[in-house]
C-alpha atoms as a PDB file:
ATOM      1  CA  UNK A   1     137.112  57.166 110.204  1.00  0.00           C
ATOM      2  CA  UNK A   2     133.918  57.543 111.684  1.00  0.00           C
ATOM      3  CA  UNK A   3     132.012  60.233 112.491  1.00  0.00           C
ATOM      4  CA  UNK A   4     134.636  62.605 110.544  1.00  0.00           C
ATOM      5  CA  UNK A   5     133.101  65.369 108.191  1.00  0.00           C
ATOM      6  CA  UNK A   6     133.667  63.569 104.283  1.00  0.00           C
ATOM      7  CA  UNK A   7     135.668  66.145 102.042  1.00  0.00           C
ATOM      8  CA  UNK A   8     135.995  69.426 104.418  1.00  0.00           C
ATOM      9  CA  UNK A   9     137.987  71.135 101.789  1.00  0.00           C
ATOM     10  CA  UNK A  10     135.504  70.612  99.303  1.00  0.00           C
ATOM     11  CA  UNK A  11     133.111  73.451  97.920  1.00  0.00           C
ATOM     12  CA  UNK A  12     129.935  72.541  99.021  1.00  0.00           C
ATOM     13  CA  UNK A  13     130.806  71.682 102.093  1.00  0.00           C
ATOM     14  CA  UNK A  14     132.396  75.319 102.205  1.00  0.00           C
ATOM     15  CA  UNK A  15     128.787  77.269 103.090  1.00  0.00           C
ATOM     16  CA  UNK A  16     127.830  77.919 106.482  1.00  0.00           C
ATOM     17  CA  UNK A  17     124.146  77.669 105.936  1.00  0.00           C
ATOM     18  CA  UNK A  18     122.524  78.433 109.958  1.00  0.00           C
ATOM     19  CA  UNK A  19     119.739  75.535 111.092  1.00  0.00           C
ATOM     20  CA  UNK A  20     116.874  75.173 110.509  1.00  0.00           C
ATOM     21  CA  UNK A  21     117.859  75.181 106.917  1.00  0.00           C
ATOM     22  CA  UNK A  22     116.473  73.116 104.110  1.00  0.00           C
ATOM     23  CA  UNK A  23     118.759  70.762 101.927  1.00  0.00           C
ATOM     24  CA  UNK A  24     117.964  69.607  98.711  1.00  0.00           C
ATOM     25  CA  UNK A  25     120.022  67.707  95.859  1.00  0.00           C
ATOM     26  CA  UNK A  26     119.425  68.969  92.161  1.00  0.00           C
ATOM     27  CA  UNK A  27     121.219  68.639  88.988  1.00  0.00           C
ATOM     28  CA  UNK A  28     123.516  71.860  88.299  1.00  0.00           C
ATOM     29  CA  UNK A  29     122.533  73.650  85.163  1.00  0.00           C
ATOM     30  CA  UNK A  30     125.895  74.919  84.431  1.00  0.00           C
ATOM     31  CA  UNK A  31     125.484  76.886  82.014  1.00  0.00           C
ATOM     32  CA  UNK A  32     123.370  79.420  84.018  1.00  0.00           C
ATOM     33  CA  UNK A  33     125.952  79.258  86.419  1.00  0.00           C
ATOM     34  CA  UNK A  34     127.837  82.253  85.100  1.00  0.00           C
ATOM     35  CA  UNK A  35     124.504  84.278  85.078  1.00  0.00           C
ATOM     36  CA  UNK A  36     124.079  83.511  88.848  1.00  0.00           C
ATOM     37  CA  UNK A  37     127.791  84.855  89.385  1.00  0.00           C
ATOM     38  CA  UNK A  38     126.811  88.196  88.062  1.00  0.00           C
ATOM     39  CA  UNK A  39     123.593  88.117  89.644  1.00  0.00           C
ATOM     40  CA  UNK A  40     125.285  88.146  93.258  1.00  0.00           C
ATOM     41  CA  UNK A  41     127.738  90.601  92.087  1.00  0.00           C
ATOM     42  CA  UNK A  42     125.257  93.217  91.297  1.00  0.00           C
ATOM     43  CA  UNK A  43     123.481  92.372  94.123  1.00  0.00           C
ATOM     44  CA  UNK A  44     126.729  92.880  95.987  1.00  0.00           C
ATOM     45  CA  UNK A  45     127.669  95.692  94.679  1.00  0.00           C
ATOM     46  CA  UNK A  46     124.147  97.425  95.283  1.00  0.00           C
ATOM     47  CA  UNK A  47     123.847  95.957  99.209  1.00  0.00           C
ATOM     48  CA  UNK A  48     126.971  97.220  99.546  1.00  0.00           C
ATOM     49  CA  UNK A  49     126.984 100.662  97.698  1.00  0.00           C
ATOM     50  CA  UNK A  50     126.613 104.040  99.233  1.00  0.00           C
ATOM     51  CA  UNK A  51     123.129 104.488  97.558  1.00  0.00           C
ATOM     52  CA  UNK A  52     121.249 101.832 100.369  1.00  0.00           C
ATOM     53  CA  UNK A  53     123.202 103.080 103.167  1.00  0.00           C
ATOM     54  CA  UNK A  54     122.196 106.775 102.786  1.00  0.00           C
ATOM     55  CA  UNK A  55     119.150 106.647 102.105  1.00  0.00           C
ATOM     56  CA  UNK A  56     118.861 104.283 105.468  1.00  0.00           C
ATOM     57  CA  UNK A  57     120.271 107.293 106.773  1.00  0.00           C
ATOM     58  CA  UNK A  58     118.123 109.625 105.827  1.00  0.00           C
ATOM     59  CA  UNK A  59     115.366 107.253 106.770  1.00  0.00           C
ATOM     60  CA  UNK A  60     116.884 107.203 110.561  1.00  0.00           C
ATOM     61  CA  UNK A  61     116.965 111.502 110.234  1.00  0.00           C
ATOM     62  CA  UNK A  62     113.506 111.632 109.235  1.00  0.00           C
ATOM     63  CA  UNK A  63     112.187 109.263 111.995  1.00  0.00           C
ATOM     64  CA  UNK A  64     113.736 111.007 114.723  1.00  0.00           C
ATOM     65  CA  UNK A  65     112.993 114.053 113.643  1.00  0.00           C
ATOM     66  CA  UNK A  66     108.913 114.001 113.604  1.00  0.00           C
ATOM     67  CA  UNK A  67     109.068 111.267 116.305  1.00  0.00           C
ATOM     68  CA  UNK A  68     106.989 113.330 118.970  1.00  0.00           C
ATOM     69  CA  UNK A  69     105.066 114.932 116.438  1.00  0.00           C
ATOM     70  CA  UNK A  70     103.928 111.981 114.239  1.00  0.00           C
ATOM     71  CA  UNK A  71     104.075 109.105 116.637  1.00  0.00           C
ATOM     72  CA  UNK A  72     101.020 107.234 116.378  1.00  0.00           C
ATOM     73  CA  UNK A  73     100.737 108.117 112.585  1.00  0.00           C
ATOM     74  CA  UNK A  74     100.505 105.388 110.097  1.00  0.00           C
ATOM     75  CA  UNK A  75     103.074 106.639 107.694  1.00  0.00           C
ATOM     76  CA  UNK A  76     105.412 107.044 110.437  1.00  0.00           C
ATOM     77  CA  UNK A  77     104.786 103.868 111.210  1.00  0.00           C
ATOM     78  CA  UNK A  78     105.261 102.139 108.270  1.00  0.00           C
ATOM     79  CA  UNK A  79     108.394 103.963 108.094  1.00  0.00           C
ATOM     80  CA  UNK A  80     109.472 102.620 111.578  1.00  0.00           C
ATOM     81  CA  UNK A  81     108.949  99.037 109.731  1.00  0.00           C
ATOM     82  CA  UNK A  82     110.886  99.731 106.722  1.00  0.00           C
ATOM     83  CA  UNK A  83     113.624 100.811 109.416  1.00  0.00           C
ATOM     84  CA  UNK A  84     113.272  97.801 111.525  1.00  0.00           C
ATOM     85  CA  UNK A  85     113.536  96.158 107.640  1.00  0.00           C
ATOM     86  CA  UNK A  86     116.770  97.713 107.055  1.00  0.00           C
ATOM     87  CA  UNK A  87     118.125  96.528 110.468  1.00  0.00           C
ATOM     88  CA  UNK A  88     117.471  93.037 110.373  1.00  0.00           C
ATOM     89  CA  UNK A  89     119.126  93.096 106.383  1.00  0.00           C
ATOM     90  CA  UNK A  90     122.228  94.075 107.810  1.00  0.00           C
ATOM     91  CA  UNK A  91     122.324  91.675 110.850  1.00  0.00           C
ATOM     92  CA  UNK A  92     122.061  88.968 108.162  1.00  0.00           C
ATOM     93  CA  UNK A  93     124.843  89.802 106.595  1.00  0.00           C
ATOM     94  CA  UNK A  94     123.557  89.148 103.468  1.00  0.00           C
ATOM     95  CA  UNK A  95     126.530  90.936 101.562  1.00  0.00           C
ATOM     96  CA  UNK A  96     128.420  88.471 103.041  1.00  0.00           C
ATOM     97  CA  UNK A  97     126.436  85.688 102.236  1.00  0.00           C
ATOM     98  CA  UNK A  98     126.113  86.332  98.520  1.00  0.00           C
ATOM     99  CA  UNK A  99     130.393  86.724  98.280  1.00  0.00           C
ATOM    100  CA  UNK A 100     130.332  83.287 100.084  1.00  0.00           C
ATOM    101  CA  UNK A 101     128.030  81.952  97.034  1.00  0.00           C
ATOM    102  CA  UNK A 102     129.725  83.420  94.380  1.00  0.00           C
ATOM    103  CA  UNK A 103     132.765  81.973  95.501  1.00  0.00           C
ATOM    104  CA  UNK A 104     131.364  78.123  95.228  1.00  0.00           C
ATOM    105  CA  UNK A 105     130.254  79.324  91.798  1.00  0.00           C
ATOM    106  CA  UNK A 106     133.296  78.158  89.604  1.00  0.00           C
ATOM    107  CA  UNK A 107     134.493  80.544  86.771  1.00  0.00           C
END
């Protein structure tokens, strides 16, 4: 029927990707296929590990900490844009985002 998404069920139609987005058709090279499944699992696993999420914490400590006394500094600075850094990585979602690839990626 017309105007009816073709094959909802299948798994590349499965990926929400937001607009604007890019789309571009390429020939799989399967066999690196299982080399991009570990890939997003260790990137998983490290986006998702305690190690990133203390030291953002730390990074929060710090910065309110010297806030009066190093506001207009540049290191503070660029430490209030690695913060704003960290914030917009988890507003992504990127953990999420990598799962939802690994799971097109057949085994």
């Amino acid at each position: 029927a017309p105007g009816k998404m073709a094959a909802p069920a299948a798994a590349w139609n499965r990926l929400d990707v937001p607009w604007p987005a890019s789309g571009a058709r390429f020939p799989p090279a399967v066999r690196r296929l299982p080399a991009l499944r570990r890939r997003c699992d260790m990137a998983g696993k490290r986006l998702s590990g305690t190690g990133l999420a203390a030291e953002g914490r730390v990074l929060r400590a710090v910065l309110y900490v010297y806030h009066s006394r190093l506001l207009r500094h540049r290191p503070y600075l660029a430490l209030q844009q690695v913060e704003q850094c960290l914030k917009r990585l988890w507003k992504m979602n990127l953990v999420g985002c990598i799962e939802a690839l690994a799971e097109l990626i057949p085994r």
